[in-house]
C-alpha atoms as a PDB file:
ATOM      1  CA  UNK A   1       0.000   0.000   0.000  1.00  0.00           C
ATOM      2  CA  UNK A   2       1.440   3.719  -0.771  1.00  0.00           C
ATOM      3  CA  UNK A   3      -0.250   6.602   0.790  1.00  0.00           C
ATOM      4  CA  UNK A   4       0.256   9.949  -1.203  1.00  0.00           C
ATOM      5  CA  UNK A   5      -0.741  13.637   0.469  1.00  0.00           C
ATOM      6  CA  UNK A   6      -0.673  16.809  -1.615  1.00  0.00           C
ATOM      7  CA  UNK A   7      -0.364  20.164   0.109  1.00  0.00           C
ATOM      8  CA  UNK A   8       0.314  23.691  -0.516  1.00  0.00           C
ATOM      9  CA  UNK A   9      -2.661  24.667  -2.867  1.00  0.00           C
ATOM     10  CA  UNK A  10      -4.663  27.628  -2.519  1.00  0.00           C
ATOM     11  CA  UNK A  11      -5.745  30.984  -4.245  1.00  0.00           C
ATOM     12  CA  UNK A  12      -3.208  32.895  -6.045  1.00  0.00           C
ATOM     13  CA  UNK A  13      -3.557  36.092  -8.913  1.00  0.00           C
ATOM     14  CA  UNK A  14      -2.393  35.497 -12.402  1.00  0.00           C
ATOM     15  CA  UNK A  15       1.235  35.771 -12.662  1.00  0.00           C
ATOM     16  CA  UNK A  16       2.014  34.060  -9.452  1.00  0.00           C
ATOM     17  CA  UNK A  17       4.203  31.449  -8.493  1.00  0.00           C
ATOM     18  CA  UNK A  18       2.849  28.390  -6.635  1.00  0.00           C
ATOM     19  CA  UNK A  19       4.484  25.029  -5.525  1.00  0.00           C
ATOM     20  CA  UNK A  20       2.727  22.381  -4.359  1.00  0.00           C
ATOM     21  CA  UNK A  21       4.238  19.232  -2.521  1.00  0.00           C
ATOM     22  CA  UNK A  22       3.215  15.349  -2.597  1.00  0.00           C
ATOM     23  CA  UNK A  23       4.750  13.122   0.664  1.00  0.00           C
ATOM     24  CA  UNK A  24       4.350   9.210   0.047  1.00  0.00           C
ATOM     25  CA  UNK A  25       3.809   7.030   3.190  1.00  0.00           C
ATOM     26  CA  UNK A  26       6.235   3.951   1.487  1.00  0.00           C
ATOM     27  CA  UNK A  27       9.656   2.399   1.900  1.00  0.00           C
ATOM     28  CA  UNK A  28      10.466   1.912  -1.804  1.00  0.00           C
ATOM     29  CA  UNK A  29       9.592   5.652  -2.787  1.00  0.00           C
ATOM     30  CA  UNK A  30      12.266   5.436  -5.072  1.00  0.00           C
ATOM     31  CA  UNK A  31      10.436   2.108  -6.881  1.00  0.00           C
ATOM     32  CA  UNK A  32       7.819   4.545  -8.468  1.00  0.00           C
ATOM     33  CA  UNK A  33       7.493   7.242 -11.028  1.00  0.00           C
ATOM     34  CA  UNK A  34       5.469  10.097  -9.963  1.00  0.00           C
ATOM     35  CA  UNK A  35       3.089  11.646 -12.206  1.00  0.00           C
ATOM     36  CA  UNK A  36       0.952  14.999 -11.287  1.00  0.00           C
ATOM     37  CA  UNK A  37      -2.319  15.411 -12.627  1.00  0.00           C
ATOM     38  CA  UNK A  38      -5.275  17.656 -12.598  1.00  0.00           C
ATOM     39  CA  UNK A  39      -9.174  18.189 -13.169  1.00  0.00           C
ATOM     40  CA  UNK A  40     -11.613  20.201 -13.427  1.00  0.00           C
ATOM     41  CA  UNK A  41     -15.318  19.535 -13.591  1.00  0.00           C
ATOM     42  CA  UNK A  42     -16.749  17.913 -16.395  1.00  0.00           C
ATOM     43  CA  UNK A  43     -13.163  17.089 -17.928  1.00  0.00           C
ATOM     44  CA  UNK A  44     -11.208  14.413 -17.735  1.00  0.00           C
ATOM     45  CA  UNK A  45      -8.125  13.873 -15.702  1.00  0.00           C
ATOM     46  CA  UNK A  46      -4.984  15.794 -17.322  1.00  0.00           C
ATOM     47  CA  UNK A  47      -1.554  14.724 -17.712  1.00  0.00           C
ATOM     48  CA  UNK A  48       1.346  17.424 -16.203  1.00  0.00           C
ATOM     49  CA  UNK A  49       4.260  15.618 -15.842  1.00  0.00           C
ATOM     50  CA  UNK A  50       6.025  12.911 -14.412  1.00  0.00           C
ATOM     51  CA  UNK A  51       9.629  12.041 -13.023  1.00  0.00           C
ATOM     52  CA  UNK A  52      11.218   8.633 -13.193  1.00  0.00           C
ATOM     53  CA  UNK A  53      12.025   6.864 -10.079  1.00  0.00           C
ATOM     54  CA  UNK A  54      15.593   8.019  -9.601  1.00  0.00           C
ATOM     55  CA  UNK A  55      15.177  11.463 -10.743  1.00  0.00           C
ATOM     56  CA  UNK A  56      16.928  11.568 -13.833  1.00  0.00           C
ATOM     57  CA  UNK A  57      13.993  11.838 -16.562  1.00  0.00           C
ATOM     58  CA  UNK A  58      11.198  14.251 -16.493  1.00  0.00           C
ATOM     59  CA  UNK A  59       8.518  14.312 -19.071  1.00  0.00           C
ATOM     60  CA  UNK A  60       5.627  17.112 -19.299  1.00  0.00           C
ATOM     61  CA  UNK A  61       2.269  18.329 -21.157  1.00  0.00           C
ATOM     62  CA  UNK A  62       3.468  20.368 -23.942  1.00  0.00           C
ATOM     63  CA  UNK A  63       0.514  23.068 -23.603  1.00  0.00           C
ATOM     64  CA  UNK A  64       2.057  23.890 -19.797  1.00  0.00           C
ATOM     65  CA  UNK A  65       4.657  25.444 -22.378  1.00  0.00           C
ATOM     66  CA  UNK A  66       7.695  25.064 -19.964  1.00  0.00           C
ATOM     67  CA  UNK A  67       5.845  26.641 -16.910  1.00  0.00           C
ATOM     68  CA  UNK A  68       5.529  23.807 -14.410  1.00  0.00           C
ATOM     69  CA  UNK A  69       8.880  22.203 -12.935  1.00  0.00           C
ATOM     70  CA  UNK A  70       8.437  18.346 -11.300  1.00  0.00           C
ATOM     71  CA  UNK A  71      11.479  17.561  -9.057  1.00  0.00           C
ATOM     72  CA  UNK A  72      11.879  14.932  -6.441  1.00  0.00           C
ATOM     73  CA  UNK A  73      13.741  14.101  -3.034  1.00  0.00           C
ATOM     74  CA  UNK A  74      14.119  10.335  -2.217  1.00  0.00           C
ATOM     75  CA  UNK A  75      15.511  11.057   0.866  1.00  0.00           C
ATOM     76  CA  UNK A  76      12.579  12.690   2.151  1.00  0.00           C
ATOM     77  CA  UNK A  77       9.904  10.559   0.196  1.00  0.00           C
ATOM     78  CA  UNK A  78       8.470  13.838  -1.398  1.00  0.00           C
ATOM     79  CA  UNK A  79       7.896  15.141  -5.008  1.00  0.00           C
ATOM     80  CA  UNK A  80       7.543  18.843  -5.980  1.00  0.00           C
ATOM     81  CA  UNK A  81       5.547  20.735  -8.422  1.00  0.00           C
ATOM     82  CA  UNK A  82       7.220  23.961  -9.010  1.00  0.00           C
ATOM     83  CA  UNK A  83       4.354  26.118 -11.061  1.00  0.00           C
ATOM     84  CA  UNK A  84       4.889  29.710 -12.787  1.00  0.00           C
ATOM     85  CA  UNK A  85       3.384  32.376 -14.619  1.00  0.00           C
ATOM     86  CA  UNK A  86      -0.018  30.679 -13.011  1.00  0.00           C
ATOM     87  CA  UNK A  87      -2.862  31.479 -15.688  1.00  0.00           C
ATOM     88  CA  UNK A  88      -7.001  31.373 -14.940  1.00  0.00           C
ATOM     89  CA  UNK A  89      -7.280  28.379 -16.873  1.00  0.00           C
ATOM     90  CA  UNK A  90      -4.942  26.894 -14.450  1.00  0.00           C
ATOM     91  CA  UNK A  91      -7.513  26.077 -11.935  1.00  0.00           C
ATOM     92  CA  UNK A  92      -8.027  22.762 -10.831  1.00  0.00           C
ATOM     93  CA  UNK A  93      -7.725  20.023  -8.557  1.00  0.00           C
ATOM     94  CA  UNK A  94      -3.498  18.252  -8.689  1.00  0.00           C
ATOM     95  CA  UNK A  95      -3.297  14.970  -7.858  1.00  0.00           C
ATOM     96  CA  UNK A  96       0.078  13.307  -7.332  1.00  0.00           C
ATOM     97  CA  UNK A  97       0.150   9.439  -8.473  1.00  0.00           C
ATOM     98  CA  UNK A  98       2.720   6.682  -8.371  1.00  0.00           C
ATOM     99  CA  UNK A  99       3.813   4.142 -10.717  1.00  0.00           C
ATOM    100  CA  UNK A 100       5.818   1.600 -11.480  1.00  0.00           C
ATOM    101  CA  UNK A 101       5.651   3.129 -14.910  1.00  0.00           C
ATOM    102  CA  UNK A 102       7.266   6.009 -16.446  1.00  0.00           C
ATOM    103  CA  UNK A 103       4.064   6.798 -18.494  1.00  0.00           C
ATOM    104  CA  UNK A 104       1.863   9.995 -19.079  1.00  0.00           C
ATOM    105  CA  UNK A 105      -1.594   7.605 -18.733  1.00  0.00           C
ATOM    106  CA  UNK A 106      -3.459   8.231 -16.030  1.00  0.00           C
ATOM    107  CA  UNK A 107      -4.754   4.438 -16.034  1.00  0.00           C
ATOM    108  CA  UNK A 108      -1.628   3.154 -15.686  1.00  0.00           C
ATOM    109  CA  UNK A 109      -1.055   4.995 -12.160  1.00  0.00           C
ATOM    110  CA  UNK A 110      -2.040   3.053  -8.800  1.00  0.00           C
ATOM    111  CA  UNK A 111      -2.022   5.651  -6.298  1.00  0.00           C
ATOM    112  CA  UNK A 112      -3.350   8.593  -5.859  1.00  0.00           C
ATOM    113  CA  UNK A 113      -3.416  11.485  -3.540  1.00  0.00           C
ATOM    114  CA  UNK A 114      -6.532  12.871  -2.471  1.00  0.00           C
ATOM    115  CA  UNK A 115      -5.928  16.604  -4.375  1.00  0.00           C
ATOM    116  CA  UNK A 116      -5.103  19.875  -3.308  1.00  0.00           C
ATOM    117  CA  UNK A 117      -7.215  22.957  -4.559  1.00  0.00           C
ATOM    118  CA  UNK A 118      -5.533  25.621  -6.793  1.00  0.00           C
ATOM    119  CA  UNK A 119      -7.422  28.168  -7.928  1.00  0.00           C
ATOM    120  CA  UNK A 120      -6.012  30.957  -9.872  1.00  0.00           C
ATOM    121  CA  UNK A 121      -7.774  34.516 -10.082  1.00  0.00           C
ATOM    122  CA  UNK A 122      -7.887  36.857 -13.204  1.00  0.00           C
END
């Protein structure tokens, strides 16, 4: 069983920085790929990003056009989402997920975090 939290979401203005963190409850963090995700209502489940297991290969949506940064520290059993240049359209629930996958689809992700809110105003 792996256990993933999100935190540091919240309300920020257009043009603002935001990172938001994902802790996994395991022993073998460093087993899994973590994706980040996010959705919005009526839509399905969107592909961010993901970083391989060790850290050395990150992959990411090409319509976040270079904005969001995934990073990870095994040591501490956490992943980072470093977001920029946050836009409206930006708003949505992030979900971190692990794999044992390197992969951009959702489906093939096992765990899941419950989501953190970010919602960007105008």
């Amino acid at each position: 069983q792996v256990q993933l939290e999100e935190s540091g979401g919240g309300l920020v203005q257009a043009g603002d920085s935001l990172s938001l963190s994902c802790t996994a409850s395991v022993h073998t963090f460093s087993d899994y790929a973590m994706g980040w995700f996010r959705q919005v209502p009526g839509e399905e489940r969107a592909f961010i990003g993901a970083i391989s297991g060790n850290g050395g290969f990150t992959r990411y949506a090409d319509s976040l056009k270079g904005r969001f940064t995934i990073s990870r520290d095994n040591a501490k059993n956490t992943v980072l989402l470093q977001m920029n240049d946050l836009k409206p359209e930006d708003t949505a629930v992030y979900y971190c997920a692990a794999s044992l996958y390197y992969t951009p689809v959702s489906s093939r992700y096992d765990y899941w975090g419950r989501g953190t809110q970010v919602t960007v105003s105008p």
